[in-house]
C-alpha atoms as a PDB file:
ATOM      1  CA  UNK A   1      -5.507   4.437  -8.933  1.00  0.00           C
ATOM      2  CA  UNK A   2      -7.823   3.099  -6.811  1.00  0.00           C
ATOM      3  CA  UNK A   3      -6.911  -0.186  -3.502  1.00  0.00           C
ATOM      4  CA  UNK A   4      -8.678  -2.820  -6.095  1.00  0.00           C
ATOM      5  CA  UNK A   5      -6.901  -2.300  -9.287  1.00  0.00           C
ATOM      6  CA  UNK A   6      -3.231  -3.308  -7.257  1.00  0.00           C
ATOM      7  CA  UNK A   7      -4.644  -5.397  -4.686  1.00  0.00           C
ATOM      8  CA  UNK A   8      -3.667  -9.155  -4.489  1.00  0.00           C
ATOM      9  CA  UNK A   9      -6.664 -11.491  -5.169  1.00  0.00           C
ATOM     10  CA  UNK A  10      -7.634 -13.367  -3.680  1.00  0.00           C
ATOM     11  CA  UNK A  11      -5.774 -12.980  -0.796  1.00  0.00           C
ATOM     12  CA  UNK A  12      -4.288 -15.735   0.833  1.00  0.00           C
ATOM     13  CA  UNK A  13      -5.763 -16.322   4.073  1.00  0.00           C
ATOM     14  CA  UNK A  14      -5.500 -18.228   7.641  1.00  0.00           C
ATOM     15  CA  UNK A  15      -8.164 -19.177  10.265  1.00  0.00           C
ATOM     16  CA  UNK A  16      -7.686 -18.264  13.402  1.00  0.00           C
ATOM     17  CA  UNK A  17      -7.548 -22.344  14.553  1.00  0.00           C
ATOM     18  CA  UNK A  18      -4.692 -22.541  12.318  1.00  0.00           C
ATOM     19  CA  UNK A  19      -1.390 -23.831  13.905  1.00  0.00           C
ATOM     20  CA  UNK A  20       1.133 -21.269  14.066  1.00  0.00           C
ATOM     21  CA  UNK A  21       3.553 -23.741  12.216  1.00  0.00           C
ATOM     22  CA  UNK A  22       0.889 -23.842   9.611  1.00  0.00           C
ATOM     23  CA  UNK A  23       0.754 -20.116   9.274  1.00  0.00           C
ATOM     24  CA  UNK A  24       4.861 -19.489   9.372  1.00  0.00           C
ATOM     25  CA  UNK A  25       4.360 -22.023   6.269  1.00  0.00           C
ATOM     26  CA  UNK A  26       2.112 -20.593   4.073  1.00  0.00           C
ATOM     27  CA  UNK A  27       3.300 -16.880   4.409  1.00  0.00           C
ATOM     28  CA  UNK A  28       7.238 -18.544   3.667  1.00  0.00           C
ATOM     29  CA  UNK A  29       5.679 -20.598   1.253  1.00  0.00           C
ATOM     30  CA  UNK A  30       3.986 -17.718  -0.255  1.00  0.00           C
ATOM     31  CA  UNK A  31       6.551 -15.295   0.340  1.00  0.00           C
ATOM     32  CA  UNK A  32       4.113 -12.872   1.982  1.00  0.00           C
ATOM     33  CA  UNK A  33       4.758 -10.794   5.066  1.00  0.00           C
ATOM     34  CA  UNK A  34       1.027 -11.268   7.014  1.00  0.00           C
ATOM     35  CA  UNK A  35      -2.054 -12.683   5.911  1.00  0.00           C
ATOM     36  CA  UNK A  36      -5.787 -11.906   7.253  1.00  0.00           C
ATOM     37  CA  UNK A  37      -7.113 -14.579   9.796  1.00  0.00           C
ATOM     38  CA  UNK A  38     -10.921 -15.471   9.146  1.00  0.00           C
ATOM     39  CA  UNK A  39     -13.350 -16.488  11.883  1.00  0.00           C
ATOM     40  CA  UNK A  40     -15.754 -19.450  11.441  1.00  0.00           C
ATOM     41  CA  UNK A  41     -17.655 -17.467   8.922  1.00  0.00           C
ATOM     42  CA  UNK A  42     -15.427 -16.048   6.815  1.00  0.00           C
ATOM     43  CA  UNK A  43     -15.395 -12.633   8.591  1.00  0.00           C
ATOM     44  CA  UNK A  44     -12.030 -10.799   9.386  1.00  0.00           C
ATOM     45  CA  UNK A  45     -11.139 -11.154  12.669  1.00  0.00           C
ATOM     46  CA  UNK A  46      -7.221 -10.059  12.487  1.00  0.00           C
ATOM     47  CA  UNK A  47      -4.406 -10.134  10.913  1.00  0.00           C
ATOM     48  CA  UNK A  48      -0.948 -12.170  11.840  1.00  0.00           C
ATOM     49  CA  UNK A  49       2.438 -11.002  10.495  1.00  0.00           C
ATOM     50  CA  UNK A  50       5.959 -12.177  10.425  1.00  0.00           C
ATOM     51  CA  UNK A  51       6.859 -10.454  13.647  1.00  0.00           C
ATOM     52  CA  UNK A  52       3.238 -12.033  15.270  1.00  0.00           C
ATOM     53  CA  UNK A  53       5.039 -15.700  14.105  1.00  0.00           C
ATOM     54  CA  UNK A  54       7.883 -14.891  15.511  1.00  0.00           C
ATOM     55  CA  UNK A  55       7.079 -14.122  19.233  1.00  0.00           C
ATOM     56  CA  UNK A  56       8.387 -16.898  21.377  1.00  0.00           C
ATOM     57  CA  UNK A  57       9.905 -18.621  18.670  1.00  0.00           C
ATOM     58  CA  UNK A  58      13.530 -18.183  19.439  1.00  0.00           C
ATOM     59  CA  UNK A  59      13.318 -17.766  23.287  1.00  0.00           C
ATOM     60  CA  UNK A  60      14.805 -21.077  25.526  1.00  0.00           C
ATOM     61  CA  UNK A  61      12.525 -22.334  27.494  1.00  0.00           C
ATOM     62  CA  UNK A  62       9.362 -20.301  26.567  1.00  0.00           C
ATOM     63  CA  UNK A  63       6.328 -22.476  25.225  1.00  0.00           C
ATOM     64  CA  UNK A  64       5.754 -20.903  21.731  1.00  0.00           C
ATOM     65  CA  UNK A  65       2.373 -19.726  21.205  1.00  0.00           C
ATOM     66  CA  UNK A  66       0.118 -22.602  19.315  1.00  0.00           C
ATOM     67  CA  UNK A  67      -2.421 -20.907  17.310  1.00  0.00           C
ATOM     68  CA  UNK A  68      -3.425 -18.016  14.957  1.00  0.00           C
ATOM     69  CA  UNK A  69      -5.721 -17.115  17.517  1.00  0.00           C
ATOM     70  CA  UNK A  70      -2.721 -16.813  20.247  1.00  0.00           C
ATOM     71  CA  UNK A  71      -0.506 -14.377  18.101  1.00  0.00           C
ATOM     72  CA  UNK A  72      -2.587 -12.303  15.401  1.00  0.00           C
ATOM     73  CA  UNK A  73      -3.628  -8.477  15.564  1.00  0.00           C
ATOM     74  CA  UNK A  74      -6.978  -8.121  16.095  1.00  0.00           C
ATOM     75  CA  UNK A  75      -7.500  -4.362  15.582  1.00  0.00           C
ATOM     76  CA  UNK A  76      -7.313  -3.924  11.647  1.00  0.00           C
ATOM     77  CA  UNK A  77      -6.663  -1.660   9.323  1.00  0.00           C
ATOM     78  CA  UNK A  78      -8.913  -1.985   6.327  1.00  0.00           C
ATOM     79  CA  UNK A  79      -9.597  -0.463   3.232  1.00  0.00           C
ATOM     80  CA  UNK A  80     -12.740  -1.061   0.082  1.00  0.00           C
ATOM     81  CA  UNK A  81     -11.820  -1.561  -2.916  1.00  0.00           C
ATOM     82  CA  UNK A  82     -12.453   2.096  -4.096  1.00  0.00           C
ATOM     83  CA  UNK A  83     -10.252   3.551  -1.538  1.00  0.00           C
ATOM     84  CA  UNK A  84      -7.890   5.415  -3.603  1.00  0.00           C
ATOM     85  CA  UNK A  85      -3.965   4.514  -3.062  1.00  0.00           C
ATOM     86  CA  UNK A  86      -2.802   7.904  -2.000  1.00  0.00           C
ATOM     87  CA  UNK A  87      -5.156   7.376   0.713  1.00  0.00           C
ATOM     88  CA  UNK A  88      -4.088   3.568   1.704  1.00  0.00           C
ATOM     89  CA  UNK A  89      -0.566   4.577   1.236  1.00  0.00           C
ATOM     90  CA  UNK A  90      -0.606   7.737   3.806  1.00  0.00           C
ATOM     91  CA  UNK A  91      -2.805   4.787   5.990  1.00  0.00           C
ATOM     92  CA  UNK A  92       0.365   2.281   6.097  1.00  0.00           C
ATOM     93  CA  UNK A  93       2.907   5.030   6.776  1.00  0.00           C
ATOM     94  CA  UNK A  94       0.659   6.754   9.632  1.00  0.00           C
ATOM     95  CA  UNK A  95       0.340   3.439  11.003  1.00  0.00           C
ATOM     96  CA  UNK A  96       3.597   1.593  10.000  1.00  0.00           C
ATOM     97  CA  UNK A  97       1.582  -1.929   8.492  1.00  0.00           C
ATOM     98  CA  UNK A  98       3.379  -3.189   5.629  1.00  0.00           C
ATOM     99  CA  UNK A  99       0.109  -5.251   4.678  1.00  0.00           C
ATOM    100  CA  UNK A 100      -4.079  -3.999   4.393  1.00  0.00           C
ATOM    101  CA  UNK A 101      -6.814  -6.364   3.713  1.00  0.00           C
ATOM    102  CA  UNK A 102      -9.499  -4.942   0.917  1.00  0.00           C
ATOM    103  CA  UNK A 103     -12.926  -5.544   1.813  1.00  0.00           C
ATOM    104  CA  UNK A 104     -16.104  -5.408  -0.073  1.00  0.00           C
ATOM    105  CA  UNK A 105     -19.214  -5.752   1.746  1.00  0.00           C
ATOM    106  CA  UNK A 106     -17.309  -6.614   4.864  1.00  0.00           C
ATOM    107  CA  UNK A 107     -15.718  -9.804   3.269  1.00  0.00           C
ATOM    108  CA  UNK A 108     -12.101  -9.961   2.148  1.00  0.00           C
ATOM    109  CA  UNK A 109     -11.499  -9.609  -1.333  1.00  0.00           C
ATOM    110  CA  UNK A 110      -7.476  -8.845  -1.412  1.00  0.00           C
ATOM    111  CA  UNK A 111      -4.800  -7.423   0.121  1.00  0.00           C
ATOM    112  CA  UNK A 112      -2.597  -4.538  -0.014  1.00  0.00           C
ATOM    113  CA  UNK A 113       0.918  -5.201   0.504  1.00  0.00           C
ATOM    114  CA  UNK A 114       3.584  -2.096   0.085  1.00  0.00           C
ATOM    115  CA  UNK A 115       5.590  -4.702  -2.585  1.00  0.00           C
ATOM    116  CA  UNK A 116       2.069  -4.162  -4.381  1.00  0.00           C
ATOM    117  CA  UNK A 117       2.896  -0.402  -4.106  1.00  0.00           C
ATOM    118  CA  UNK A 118       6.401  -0.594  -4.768  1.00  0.00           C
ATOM    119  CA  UNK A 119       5.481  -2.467  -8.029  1.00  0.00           C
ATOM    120  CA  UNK A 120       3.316   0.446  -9.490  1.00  0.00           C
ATOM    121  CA  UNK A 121       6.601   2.606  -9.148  1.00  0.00           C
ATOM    122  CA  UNK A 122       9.082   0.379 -10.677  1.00  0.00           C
ATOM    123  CA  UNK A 123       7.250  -0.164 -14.061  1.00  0.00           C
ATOM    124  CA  UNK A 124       9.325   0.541 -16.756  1.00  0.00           C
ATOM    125  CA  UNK A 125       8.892   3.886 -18.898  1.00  0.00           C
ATOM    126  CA  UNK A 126       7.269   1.693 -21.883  1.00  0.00           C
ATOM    127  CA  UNK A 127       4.721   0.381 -19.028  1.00  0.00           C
ATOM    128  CA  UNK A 128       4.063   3.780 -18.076  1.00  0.00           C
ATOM    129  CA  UNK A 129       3.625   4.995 -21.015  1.00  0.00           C
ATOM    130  CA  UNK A 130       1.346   2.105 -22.148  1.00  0.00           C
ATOM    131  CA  UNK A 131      -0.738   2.915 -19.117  1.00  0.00           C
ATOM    132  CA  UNK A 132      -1.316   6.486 -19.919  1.00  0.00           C
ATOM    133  CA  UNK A 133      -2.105   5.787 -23.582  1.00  0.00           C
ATOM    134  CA  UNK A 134      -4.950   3.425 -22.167  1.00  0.00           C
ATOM    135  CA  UNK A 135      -6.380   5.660 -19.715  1.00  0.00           C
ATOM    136  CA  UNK A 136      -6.172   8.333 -22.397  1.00  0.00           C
ATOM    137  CA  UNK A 137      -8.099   6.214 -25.080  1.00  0.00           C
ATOM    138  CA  UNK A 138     -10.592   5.521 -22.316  1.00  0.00           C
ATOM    139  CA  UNK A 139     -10.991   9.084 -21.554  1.00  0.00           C
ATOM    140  CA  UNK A 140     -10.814  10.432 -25.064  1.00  0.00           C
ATOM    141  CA  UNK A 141     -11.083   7.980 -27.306  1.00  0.00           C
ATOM    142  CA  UNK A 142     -11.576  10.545 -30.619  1.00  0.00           C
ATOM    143  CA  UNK A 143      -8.302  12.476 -29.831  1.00  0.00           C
ATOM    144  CA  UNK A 144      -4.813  11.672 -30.323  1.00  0.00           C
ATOM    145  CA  UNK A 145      -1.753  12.279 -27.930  1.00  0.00           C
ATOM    146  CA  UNK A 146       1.277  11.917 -28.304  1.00  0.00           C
ATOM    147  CA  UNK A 147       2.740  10.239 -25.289  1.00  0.00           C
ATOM    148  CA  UNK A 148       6.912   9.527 -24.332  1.00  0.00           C
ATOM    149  CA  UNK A 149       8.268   8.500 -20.918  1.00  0.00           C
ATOM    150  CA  UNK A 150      11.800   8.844 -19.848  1.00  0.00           C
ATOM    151  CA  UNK A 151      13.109   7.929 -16.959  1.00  0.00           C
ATOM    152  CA  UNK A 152       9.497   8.163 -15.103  1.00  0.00           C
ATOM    153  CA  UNK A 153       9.186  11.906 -16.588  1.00  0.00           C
ATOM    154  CA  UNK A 154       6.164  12.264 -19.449  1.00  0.00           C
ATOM    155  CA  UNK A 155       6.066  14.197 -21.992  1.00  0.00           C
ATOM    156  CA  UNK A 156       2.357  14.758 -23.615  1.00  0.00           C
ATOM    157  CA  UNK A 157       0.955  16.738 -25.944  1.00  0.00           C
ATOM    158  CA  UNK A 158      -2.358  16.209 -26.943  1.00  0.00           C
ATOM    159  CA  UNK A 159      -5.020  18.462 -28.886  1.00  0.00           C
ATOM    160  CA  UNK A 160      -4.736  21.805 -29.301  1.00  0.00           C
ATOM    161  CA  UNK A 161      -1.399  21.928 -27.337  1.00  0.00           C
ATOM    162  CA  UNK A 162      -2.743  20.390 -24.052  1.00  0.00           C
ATOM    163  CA  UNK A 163       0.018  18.996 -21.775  1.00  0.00           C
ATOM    164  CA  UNK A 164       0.090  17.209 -18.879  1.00  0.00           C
ATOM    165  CA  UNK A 165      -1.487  20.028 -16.508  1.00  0.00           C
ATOM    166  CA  UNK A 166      -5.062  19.122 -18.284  1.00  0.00           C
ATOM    167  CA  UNK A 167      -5.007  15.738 -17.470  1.00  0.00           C
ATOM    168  CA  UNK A 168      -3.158  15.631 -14.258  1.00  0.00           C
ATOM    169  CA  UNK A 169      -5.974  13.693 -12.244  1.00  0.00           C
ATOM    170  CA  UNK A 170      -5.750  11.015 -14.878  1.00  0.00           C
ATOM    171  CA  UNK A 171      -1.944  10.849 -14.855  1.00  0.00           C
ATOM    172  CA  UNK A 172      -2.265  10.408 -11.325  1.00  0.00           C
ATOM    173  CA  UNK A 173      -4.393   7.830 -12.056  1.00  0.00           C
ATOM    174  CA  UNK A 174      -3.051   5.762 -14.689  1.00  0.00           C
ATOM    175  CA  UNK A 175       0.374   5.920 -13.523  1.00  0.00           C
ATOM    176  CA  UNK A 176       1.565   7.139  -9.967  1.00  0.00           C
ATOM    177  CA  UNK A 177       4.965   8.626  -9.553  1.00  0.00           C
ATOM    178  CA  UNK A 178       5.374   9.471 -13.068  1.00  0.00           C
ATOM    179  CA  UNK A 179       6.175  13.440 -13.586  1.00  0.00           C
ATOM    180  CA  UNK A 180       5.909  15.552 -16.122  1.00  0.00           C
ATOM    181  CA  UNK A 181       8.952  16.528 -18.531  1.00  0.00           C
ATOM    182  CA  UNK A 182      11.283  19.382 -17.005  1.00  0.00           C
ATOM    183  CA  UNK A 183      11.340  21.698 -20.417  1.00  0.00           C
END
């Protein structure tokens, strides 16, 4: 599965002129956990998170910071849209970023978020199951598997006897997480 097909789009994005009370709104209001910040242009020019809102915020006597600008990350960690999600998922563990920005031709297209991630391994066994019947049809749409799911564990059969070890890369594909059948 490839960074575009579970990306968020578009993403919701701030400007790095933005108030910080503006930004604490929209990623509450959106129930995000960071949002890229665009410069005058529409380039990415960081990233602000929860934690980057909540510097200052809490501390007596320290003047919170007042803009995007004051708080966000400005080294990013981006990905295109064909990066594949084994290789943006080993990116936010390496580096510990709960949210990555999907660019295409430099510009912002979506985002990554791990609840993005987390969602492709919660689907239920009929969504997995619907998933690899689709990417089968795609893939061979004269033959006919037979296709079961339980409890994230497939069970395949398709022509002449193939199982799930001759279509592994699509299985991987279609539906992360899922294993095959313990027989």
């Amino acid at each position: 599965m490839l960074a575009g097909e579970v990306m968020s789009s578009p993403a919701i994005t701030l400007g790095r002129g933005d108030t910080v009370r503006r930004a604490i709104r929209v990623l509450y209001d959106h129930d995000i956990t960071a949002a890229p910040v665009l410069g005058d242009h529409g380039e990415l020019v960081g990233m602000v998170s929860e934690i980057d809102l909540l510097c200052g915020a809490f501390t007596p006597g320290v003047s919170a910071p007042a803009t995007v600008a004051d708080v966000m990350s400005r080294q990013v960690s981006t990905v295109e849209e064909t990066t594949d999600t084994a290789v943006l998922t080993d990116l936010m563990i390496a580096r510990r970023i709960k949210s990555v920005p999907v660019l295409r031709d430099e510009r912002v297209v979506g985002i990554v978020s791990r609840r993005d991630l987390m969602a492709l391994l919660a689907r239920s066994d009929a969504e997995l199951r619907d998933a690899v019947l689709a990417a089968l049809r795609e893939r061979y749409p004269s033959e006919t598997w037979e296709v079961s799911v339980r409890n994230g564990e497939i069970d395949l059969r398709g022509p002449e006897g193939q199982g799930p070890e001759h279509v592994a890369d699509l299985l991987e594909r279609a539906a992360p997480g899922i294993r095959p059948a313990r027989r």
